[in-house]
N, C-alpha and C. Protein backbone atom coordinates (compact mmCIF):
# COMPACT_ATOMS: atom_id res chain seq x y z
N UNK A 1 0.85 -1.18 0.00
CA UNK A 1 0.00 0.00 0.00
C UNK A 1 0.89 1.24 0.00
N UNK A 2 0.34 2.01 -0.88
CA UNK A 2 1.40 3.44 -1.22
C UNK A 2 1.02 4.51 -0.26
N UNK A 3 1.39 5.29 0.69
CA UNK A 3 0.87 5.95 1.50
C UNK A 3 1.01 7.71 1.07
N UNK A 4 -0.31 7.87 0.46
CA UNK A 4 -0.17 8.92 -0.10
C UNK A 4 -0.15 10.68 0.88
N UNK A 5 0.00 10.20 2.40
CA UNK A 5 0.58 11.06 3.71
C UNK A 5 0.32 10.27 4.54
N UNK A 6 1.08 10.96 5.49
CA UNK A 6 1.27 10.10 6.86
C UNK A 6 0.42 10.35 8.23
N UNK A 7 -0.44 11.44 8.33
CA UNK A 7 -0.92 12.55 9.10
C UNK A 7 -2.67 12.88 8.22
N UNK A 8 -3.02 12.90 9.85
CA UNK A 8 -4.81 12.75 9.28
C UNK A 8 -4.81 14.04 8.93
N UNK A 9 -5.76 14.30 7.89
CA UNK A 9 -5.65 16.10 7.55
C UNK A 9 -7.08 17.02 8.27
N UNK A 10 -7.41 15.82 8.86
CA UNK A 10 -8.51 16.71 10.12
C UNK A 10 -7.78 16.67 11.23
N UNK A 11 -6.83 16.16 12.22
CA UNK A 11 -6.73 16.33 13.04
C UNK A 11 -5.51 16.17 13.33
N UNK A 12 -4.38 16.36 12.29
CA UNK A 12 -3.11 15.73 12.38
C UNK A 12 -2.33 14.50 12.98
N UNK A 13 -2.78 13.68 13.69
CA UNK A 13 -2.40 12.63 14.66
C UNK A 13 -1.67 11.61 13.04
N UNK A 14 -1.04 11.06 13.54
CA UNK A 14 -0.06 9.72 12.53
C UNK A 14 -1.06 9.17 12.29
N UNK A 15 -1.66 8.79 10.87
CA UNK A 15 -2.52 7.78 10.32
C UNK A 15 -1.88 5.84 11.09
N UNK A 16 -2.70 5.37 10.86
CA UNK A 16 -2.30 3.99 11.19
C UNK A 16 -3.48 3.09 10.80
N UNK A 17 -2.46 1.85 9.81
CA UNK A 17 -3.09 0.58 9.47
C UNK A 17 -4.78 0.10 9.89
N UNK A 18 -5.60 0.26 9.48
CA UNK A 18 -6.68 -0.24 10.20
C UNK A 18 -7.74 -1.10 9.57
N UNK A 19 -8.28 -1.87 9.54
CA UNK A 19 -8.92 -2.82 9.44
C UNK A 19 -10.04 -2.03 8.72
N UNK A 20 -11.01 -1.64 8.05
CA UNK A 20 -12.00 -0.98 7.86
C UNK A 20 -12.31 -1.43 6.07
N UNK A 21 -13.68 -1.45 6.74
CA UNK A 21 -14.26 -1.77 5.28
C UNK A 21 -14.22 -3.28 4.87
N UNK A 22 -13.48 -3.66 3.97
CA UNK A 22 -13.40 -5.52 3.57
C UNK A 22 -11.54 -5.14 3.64
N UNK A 23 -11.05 -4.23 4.04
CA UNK A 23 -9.28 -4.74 3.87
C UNK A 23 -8.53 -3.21 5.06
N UNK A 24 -7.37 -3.39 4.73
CA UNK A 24 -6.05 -2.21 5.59
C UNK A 24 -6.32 -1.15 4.68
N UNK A 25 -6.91 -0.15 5.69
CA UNK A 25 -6.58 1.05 5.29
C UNK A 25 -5.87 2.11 6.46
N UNK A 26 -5.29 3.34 6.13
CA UNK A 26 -4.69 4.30 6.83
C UNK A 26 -6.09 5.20 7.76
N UNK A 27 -6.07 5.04 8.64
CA UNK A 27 -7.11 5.45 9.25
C UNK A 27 -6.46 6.53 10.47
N UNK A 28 -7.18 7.47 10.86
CA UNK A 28 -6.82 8.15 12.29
C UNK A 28 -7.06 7.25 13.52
N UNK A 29 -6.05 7.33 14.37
CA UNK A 29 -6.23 6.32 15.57
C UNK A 29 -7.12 7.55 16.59
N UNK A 30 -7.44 8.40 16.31
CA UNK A 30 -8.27 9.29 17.53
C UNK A 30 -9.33 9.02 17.61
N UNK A 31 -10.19 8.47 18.37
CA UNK A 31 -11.68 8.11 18.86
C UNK A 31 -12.49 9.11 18.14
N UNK A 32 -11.95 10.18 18.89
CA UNK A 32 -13.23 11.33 18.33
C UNK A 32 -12.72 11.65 16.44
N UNK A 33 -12.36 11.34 15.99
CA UNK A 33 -12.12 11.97 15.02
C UNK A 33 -12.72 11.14 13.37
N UNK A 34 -12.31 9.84 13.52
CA UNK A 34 -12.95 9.00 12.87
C UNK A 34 -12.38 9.11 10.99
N UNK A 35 -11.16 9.81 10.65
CA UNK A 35 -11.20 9.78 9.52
C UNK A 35 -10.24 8.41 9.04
N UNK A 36 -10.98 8.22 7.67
CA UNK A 36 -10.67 6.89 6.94
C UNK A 36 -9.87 7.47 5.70
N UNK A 37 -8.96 6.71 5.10
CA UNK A 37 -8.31 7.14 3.81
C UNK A 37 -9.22 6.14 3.13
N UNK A 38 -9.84 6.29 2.13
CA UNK A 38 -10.84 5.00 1.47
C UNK A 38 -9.76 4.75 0.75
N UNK A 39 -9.15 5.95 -0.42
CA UNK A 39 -8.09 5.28 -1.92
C UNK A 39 -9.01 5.06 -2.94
N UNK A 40 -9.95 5.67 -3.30
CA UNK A 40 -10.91 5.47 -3.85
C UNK A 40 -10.43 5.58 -5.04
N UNK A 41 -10.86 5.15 -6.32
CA UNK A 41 -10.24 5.42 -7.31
C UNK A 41 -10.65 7.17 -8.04
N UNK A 42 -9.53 7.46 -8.71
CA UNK A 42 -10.30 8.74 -9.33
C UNK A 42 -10.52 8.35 -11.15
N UNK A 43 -11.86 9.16 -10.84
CA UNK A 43 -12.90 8.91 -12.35
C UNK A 43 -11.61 9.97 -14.04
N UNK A 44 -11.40 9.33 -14.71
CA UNK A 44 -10.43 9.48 -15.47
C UNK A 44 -11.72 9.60 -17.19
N UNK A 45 -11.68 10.72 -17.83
CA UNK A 45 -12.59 10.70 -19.18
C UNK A 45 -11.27 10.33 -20.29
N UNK A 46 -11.95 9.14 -21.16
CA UNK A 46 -10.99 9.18 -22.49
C UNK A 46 -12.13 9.16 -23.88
N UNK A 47 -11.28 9.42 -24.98
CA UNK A 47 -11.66 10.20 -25.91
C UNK A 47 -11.17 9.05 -27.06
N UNK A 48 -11.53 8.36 -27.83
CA UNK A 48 -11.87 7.81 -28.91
C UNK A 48 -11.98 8.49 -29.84
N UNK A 49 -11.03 9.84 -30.10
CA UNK A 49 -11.54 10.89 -31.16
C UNK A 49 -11.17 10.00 -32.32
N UNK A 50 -12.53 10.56 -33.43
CA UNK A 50 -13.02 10.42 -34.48
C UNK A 50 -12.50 11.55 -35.59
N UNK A 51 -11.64 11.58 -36.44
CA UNK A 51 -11.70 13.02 -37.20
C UNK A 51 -11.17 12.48 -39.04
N UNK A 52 -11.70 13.12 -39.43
CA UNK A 52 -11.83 12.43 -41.19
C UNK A 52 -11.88 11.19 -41.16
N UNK A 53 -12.47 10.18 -40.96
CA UNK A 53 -12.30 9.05 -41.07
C UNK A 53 -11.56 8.14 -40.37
N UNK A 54 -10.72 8.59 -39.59
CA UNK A 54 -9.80 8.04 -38.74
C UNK A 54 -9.76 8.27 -37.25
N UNK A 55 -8.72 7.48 -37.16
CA UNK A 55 -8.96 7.87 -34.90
C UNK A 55 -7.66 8.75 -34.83
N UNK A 56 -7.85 9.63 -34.01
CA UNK A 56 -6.78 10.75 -33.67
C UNK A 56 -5.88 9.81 -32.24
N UNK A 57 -4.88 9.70 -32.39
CA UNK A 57 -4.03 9.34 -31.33
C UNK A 57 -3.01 10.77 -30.73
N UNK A 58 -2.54 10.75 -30.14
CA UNK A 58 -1.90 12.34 -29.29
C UNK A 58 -0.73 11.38 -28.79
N UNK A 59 0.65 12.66 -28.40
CA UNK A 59 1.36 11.87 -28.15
C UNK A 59 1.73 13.31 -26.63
N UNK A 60 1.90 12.88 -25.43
CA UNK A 60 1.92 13.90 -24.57
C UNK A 60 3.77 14.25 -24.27
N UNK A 61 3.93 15.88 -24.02
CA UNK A 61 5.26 16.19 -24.04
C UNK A 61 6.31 15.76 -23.58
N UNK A 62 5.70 14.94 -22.40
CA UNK A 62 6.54 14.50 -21.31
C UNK A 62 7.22 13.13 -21.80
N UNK A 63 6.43 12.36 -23.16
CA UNK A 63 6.48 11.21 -23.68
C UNK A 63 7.33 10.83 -24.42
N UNK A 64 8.35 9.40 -24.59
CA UNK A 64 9.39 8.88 -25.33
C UNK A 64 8.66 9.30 -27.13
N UNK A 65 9.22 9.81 -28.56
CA UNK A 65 8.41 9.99 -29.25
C UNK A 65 7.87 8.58 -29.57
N UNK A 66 7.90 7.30 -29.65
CA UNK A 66 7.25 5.93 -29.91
C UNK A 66 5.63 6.28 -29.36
N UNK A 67 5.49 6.79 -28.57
CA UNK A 67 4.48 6.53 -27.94
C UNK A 67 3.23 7.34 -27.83
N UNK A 68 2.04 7.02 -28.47
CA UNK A 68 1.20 7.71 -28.63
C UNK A 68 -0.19 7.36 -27.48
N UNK A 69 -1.40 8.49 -27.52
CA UNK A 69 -2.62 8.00 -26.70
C UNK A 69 -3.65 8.33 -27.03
N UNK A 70 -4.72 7.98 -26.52
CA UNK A 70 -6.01 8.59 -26.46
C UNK A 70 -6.22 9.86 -26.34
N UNK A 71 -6.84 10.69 -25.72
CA UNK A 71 -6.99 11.53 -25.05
C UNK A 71 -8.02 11.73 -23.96
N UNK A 72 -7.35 11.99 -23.21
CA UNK A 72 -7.49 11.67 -21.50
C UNK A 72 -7.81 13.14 -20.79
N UNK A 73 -8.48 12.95 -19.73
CA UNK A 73 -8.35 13.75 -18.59
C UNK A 73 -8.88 13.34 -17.20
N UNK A 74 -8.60 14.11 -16.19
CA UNK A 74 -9.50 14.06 -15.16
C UNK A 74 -10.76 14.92 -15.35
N UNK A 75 -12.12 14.28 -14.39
CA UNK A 75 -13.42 14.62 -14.98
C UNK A 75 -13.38 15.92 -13.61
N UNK A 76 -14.19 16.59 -13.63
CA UNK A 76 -13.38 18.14 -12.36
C UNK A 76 -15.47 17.74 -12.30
N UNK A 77 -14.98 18.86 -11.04
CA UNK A 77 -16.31 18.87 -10.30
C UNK A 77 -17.53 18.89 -11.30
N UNK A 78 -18.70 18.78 -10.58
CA UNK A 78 -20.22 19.43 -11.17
C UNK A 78 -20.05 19.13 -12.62
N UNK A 79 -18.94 18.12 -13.26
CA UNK A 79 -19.17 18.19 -14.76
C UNK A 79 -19.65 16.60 -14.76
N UNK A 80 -20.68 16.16 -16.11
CA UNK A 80 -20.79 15.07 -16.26
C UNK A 80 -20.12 14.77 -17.41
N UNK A 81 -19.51 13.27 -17.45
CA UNK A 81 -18.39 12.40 -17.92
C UNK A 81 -18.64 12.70 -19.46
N UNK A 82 -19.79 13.24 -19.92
CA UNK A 82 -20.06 13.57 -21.51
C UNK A 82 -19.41 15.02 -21.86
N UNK A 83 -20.00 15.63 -20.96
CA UNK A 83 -19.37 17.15 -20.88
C UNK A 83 -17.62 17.24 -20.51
N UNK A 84 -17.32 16.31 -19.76
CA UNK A 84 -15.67 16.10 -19.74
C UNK A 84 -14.91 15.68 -20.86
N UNK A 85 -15.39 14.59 -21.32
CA UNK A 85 -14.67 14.28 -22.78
C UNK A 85 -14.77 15.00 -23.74
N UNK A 86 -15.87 15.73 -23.69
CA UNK A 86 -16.14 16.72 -24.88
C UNK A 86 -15.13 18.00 -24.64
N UNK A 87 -14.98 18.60 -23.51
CA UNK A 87 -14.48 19.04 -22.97
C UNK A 87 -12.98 18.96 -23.43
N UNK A 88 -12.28 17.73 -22.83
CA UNK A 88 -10.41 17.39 -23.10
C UNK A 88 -10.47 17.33 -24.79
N UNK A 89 -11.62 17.12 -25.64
CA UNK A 89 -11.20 16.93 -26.80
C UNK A 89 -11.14 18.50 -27.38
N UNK A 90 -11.79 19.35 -26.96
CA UNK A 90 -11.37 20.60 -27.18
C UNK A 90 -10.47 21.14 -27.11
N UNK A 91 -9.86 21.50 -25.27
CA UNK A 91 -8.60 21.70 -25.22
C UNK A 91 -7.48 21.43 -25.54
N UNK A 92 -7.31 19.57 -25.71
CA UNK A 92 -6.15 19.01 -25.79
C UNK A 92 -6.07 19.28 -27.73
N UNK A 93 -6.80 18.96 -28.40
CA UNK A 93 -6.71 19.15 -29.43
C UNK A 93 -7.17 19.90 -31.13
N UNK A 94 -7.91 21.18 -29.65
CA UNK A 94 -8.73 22.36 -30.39
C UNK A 94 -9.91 21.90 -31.31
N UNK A 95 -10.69 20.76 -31.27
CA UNK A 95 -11.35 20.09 -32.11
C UNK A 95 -12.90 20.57 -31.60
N UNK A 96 -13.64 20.62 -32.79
CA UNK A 96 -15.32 20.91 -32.39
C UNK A 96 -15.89 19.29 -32.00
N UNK A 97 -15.93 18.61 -30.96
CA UNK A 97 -16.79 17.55 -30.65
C UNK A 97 -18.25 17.50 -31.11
N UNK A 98 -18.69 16.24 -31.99
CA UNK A 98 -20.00 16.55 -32.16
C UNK A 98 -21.02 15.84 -31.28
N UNK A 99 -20.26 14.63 -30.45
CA UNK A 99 -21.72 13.99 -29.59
C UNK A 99 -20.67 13.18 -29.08
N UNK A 100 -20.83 12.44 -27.63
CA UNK A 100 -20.36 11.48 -26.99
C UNK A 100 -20.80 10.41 -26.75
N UNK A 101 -20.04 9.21 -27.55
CA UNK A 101 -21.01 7.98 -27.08
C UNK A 101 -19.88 7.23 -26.30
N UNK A 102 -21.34 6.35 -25.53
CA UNK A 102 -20.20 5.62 -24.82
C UNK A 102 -19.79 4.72 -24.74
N UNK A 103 -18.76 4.17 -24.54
CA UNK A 103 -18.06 3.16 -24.69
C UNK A 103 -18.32 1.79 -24.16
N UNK A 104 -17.84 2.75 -22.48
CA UNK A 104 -17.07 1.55 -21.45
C UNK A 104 -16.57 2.19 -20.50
N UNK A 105 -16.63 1.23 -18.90
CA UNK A 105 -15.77 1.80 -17.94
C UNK A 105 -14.60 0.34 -17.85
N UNK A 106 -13.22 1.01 -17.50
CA UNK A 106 -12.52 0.25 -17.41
C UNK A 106 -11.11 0.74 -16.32
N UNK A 107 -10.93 -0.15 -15.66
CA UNK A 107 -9.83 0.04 -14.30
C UNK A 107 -8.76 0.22 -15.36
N UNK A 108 -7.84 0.99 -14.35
CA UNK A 108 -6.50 1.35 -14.11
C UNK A 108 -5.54 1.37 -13.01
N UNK A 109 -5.33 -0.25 -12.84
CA UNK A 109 -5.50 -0.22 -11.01
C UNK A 109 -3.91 0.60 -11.32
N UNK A 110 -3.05 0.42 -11.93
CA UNK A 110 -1.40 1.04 -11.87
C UNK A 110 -1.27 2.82 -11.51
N UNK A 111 -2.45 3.32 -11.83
CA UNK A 111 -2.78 4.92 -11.51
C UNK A 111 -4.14 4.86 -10.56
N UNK A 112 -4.56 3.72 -10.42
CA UNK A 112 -6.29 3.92 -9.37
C UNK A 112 -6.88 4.87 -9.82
N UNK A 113 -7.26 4.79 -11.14
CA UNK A 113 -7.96 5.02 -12.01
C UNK A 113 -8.88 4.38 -12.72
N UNK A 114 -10.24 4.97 -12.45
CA UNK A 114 -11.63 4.52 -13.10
C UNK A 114 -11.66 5.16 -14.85
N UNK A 115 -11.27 4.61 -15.59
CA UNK A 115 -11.48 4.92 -16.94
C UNK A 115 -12.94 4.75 -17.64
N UNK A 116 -13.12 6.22 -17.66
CA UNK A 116 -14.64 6.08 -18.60
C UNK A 116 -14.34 6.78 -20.14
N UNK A 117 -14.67 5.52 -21.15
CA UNK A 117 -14.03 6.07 -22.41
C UNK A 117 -15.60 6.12 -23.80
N UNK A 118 -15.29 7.34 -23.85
CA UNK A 118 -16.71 7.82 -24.94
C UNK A 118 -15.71 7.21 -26.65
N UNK A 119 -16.33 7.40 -27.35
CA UNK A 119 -16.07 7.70 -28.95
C UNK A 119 -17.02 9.23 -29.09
N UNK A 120 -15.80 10.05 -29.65
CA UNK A 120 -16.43 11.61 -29.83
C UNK A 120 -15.54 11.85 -31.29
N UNK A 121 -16.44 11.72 -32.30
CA UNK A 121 -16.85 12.01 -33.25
C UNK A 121 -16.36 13.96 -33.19
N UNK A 122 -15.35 14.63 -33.88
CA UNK A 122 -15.05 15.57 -34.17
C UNK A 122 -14.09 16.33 -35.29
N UNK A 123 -14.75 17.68 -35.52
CA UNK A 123 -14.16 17.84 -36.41
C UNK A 123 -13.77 19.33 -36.54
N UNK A 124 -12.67 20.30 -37.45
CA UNK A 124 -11.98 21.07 -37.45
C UNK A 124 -10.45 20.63 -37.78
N UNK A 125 -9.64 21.54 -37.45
CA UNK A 125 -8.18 21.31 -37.81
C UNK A 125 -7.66 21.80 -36.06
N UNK A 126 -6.83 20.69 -36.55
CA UNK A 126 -6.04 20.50 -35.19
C UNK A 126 -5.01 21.25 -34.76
N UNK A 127 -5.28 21.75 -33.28
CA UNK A 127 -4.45 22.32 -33.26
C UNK A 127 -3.98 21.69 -31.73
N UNK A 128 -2.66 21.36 -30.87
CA UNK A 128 -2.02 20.96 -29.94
C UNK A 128 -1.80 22.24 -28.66
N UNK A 129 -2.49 21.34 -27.48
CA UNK A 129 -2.29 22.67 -26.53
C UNK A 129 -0.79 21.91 -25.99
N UNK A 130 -0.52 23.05 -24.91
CA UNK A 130 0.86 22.69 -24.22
C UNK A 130 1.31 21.14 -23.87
N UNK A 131 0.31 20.52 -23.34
CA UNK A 131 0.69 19.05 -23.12
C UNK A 131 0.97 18.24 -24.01
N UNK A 132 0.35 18.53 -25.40
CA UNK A 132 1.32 17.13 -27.11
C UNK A 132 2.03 18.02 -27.11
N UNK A 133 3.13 17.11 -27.67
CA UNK A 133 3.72 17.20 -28.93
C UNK A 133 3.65 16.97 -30.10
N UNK A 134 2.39 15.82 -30.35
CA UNK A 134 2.62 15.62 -32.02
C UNK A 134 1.57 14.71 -31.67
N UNK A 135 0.53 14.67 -33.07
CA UNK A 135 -0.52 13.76 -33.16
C UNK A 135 -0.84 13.13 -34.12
N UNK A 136 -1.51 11.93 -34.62
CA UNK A 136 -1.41 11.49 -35.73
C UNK A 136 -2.70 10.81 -35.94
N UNK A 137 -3.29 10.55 -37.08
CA UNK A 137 -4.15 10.00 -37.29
C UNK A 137 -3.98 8.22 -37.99
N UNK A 138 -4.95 7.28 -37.14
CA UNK A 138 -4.37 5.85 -37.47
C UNK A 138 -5.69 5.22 -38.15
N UNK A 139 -5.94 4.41 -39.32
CA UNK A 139 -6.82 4.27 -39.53
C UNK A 139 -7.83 2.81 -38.57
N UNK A 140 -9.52 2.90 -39.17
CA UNK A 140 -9.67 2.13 -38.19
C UNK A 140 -9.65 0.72 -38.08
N UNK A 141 -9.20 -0.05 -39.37
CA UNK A 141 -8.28 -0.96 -39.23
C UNK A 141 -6.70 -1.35 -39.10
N UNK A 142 -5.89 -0.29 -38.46
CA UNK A 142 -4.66 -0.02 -37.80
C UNK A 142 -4.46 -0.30 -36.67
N UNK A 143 -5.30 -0.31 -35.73
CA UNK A 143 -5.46 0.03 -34.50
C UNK A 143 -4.51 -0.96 -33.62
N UNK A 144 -3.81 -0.69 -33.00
CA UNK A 144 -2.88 -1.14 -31.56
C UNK A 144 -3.22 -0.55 -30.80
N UNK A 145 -3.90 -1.71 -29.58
CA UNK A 145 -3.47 -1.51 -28.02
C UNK A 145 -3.09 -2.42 -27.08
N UNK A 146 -2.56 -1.52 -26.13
CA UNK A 146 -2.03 -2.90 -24.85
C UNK A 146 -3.18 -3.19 -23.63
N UNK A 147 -3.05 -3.90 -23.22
CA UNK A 147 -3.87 -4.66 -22.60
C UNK A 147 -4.06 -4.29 -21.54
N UNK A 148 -4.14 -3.13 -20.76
CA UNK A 148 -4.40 -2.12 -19.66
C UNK A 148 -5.50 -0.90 -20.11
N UNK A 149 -6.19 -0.28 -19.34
CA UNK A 149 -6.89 1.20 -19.03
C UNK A 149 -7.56 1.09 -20.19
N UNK A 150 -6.80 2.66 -21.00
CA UNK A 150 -7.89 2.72 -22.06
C UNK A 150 -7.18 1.77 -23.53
N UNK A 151 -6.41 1.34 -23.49
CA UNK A 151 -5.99 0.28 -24.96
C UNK A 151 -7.45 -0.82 -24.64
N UNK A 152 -7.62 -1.39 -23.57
CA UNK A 152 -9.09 -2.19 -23.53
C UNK A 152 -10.33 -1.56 -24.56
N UNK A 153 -10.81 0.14 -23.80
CA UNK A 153 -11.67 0.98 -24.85
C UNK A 153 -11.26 0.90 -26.06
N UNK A 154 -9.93 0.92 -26.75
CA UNK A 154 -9.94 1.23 -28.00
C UNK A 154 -10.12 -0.11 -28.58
N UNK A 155 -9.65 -1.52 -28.06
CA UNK A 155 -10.20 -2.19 -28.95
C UNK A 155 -11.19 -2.99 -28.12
N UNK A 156 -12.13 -2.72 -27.97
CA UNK A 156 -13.57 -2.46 -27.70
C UNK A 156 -14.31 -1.87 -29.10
N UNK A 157 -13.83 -0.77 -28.95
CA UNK A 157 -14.56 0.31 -29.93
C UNK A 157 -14.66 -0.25 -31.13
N UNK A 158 -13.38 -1.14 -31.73
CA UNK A 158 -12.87 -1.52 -33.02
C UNK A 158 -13.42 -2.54 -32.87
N UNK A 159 -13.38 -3.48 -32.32
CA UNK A 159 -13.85 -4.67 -32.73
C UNK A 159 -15.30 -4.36 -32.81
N UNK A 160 -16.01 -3.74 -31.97
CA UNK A 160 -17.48 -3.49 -31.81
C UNK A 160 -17.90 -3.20 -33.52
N UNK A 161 -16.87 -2.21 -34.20
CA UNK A 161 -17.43 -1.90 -35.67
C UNK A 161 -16.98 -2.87 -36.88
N UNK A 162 -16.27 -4.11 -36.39
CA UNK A 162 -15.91 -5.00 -37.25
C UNK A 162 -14.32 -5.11 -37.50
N UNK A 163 -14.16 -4.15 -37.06
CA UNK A 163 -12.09 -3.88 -36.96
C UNK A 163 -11.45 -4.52 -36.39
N UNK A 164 -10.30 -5.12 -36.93
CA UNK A 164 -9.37 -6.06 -35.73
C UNK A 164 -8.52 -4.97 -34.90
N UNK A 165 -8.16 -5.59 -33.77
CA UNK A 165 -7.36 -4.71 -32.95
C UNK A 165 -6.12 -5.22 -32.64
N UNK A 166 -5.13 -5.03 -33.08
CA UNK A 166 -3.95 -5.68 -32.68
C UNK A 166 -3.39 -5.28 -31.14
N UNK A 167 -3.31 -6.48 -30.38
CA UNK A 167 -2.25 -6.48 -29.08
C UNK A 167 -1.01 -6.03 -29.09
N UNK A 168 -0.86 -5.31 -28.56
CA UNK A 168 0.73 -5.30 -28.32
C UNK A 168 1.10 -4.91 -26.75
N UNK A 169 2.73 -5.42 -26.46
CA UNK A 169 3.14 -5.53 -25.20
C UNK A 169 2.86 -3.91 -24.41
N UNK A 170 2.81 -3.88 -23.25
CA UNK A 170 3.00 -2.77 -22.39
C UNK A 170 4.28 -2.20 -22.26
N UNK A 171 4.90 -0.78 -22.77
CA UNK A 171 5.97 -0.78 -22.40
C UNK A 171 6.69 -0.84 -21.42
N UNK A 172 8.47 -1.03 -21.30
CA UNK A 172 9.27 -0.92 -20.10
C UNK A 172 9.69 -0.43 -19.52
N UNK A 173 10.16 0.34 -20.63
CA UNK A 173 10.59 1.82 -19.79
C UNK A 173 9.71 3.29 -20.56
N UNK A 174 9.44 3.60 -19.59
CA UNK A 174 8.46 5.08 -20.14
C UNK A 174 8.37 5.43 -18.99
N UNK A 175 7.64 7.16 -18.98
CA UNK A 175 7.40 7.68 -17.65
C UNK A 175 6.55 7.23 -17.40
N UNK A 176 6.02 7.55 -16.23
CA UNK A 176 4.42 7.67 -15.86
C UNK A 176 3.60 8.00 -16.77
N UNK A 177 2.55 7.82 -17.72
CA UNK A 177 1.57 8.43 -17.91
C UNK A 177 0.54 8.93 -17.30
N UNK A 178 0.18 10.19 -18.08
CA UNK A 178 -0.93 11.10 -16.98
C UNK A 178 -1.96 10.20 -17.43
N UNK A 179 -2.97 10.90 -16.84
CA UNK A 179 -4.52 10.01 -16.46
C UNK A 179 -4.78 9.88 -17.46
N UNK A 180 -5.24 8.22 -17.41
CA UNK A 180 -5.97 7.47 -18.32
C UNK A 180 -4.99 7.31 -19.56
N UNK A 181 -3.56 7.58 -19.53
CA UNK A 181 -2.95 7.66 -20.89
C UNK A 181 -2.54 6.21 -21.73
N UNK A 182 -2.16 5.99 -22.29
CA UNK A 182 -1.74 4.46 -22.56
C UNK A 182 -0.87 4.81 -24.19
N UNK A 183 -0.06 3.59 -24.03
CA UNK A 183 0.66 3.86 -25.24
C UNK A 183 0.23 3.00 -26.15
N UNK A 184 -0.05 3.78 -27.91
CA UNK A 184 -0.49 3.15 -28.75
C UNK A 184 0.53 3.75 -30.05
N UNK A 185 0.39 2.45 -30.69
CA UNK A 185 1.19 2.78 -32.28
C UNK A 185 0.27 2.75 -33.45
């Protein structure tokens, strides 16, 4: 278990191991105080963009160039998961979204991440905010993914329309990817 602090943030006392729920979690040992770390997962939107005929893959700055993704975000308050994807497909890649359908929810236990992945259909000319570097379009019998998060959604999506989806390994060395990211060729 990764201990994401050590110190209850209501009442400061040292978190400690506790039994709660069905397993060990970091809990406050103060009677009166009662706080639990659940670890809940956080809700992650991905994007299946659609644009001329093809699926838009993104490749983020921080990323080896091999390695391309979906497009991802975290879903932020008071927004619903349609309005979020529609949302990252704007920013991340200046695109007019025309409707969100949905996919699929799918774990990410390596980030504890709940992946909810639409197909959003969009269109305009692309333009890259600060986080790509470079994006490419793959057709929809091209498609590679690995067998984690959102590579599951994408070939989901593909096979669902008759498309094969080719497997490929998870890489070895790469950074972290941000939420919901996954590497695709």
């Amino acid at each position: 278990m990764t201990q994401p602090f050590r110190f209850c943030p209501q009442c400061a006392m040292p978190l400690e191991l506790s039994f709660q729920g069905d397993r060990d979690r970091l809990a406050c040992p103060a009677p009166r105080c009662g706080f639990v770390h659940w670890d809940n997962p956080t809700p992650v939107v991905a994007a299946i963009v659609e644009h001329e005929g093809q699926i838009i893959l993104a490749r983020n700055a921080a990323w080896p160039s091999a390695f391309y993704a979906l497009i991802t975000g975290f879903l932020e308050r008071g927004e619903t998961p349609e309005d979020g994807v529609q949302r990252e497909v704007e920013e991340e890649l200046g695109l007019t979204p025309q409707a969100a359908h949905f996919v699929g929810l799918y774990e990410f236990h390596r980030m504890n991440q709940l992946i909810i992945a639409y197909h959003v259909p969009a269109t305009g000319n692309v333009r890259l905010n600060e986080e790509l570097a470079d994006w490419k379009h793959v057709p929809f019998d091209g498609i590679h993914y690995w067998p984690a998060g959102t590579g599951y959604a994408l070939r989901d999506w593909a096979e669902a329309r008759g498309y094969g989806a080719t497997r490929m390994e998870l890489p070895t060395r790469m950074q972290a990817p941000q939420a919901g990211e996954t590497a695709q060729s």
